[in-house]
C-alpha atoms as a PDB file:
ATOM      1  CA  UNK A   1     -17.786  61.917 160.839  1.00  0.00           C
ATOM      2  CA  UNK A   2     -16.070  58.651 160.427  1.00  0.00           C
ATOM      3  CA  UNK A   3     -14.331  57.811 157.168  1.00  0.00           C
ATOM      4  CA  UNK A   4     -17.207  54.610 155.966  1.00  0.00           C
ATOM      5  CA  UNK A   5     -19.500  57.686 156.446  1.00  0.00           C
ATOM      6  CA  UNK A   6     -17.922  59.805 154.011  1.00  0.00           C
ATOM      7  CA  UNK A   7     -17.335  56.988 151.646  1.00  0.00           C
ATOM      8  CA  UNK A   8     -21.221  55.902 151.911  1.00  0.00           C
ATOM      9  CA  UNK A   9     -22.212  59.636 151.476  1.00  0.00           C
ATOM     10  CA  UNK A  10     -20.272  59.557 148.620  1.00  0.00           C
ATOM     11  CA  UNK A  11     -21.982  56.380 147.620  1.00  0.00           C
ATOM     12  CA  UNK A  12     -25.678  57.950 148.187  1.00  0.00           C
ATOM     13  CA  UNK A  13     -24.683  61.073 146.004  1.00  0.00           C
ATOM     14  CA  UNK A  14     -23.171  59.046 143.403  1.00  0.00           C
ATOM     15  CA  UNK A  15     -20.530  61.109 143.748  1.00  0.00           C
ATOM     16  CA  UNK A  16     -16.552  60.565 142.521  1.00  0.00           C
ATOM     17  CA  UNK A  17     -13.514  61.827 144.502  1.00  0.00           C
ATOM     18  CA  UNK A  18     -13.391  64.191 142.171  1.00  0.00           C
ATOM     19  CA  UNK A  19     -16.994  65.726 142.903  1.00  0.00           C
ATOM     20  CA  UNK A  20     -16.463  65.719 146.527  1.00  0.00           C
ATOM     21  CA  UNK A  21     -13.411  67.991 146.215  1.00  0.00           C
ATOM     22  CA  UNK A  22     -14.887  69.975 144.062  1.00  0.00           C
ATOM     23  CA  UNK A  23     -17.825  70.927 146.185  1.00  0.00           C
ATOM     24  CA  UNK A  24     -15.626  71.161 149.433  1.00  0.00           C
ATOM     25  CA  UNK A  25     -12.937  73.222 147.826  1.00  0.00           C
ATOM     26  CA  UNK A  26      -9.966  70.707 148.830  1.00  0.00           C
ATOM     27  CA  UNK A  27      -8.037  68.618 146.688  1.00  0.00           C
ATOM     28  CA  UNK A  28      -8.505  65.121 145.454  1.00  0.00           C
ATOM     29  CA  UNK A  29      -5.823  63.452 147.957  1.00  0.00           C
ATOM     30  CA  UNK A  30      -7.696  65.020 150.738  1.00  0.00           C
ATOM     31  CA  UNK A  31     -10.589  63.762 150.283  1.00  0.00           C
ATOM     32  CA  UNK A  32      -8.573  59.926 149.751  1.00  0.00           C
ATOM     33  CA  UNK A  33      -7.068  61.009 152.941  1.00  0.00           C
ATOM     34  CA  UNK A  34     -10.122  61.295 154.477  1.00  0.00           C
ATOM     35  CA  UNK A  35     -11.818  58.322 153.502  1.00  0.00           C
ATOM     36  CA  UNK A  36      -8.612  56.448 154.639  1.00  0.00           C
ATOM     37  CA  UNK A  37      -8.140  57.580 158.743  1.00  0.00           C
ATOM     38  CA  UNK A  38      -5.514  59.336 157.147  1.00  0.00           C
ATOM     39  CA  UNK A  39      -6.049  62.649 158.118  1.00  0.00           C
ATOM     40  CA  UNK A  40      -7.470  64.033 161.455  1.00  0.00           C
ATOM     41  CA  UNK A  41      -9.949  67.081 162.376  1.00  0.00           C
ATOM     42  CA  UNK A  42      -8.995  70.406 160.631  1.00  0.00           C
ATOM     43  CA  UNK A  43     -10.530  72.715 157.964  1.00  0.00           C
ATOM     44  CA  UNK A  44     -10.820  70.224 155.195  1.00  0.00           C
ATOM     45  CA  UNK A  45     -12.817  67.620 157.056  1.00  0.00           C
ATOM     46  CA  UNK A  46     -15.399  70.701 158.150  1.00  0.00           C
ATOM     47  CA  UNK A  47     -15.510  71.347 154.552  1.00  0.00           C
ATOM     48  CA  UNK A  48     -16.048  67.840 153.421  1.00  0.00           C
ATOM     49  CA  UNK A  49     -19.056  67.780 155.800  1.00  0.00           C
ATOM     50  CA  UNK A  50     -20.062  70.940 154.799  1.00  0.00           C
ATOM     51  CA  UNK A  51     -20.181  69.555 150.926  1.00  0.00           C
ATOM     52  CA  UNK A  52     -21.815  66.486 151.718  1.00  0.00           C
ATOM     53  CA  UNK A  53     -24.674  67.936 154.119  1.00  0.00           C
ATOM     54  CA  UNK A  54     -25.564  70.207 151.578  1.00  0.00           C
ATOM     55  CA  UNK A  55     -26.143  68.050 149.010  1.00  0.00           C
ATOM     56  CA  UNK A  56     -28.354  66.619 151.230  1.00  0.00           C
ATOM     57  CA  UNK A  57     -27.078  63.783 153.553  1.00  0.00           C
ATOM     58  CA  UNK A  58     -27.272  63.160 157.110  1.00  0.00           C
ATOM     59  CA  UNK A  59     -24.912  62.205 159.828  1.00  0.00           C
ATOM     60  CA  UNK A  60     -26.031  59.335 162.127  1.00  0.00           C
ATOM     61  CA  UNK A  61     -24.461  59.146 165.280  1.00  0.00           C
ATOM     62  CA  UNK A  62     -23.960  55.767 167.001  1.00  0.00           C
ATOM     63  CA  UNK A  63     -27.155  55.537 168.569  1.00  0.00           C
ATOM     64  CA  UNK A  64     -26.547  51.977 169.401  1.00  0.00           C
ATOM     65  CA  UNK A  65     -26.467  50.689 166.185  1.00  0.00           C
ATOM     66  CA  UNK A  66     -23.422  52.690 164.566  1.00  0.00           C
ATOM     67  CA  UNK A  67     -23.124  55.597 162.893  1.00  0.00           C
ATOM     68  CA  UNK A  68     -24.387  55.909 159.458  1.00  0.00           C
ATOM     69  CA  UNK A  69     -25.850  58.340 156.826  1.00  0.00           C
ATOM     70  CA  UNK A  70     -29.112  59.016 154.978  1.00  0.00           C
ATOM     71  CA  UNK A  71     -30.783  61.530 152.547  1.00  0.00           C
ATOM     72  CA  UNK A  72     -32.602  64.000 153.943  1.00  0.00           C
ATOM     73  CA  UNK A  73     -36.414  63.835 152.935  1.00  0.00           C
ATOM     74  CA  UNK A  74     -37.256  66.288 150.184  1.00  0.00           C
END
């Protein structure tokens, strides 16, 4: 999970800074910290994905054309 993916699932939710920590249980600057390469791999990040896969996005992996995110189909 890079940080323009968390930023565009973010994006796709309509979703603040604010909502994202809230759903992942972390605090605001975390999830800034995240979206900025600021942090590494730990807890937080597994609950940001957590938060944001439930709400229904996908990770893309660079396939080839980069890594991205989408809405799951309904």
């Amino acid at each position: 999970m890079t940080s323009a993916q968390i930023r565009a699932a973010r994006a796709l939710l309509n979703w603040t800074v604010r909502d994202l920590a809230d759903r992942a249980g972390v605090h605001r600057n975390t999830v800034t910290r995240a979206e900025t390469d600021a942090t590494g791999p730990g807890h937080a990040q597994e609950a940001i994905r957590k938060a944001i896969e439930d709400a229904g996005v996908q990770f893309i992996e660079p396939n080839g054309g980069g890594a991205g995110v989408r809405l799951k189909k309904p």
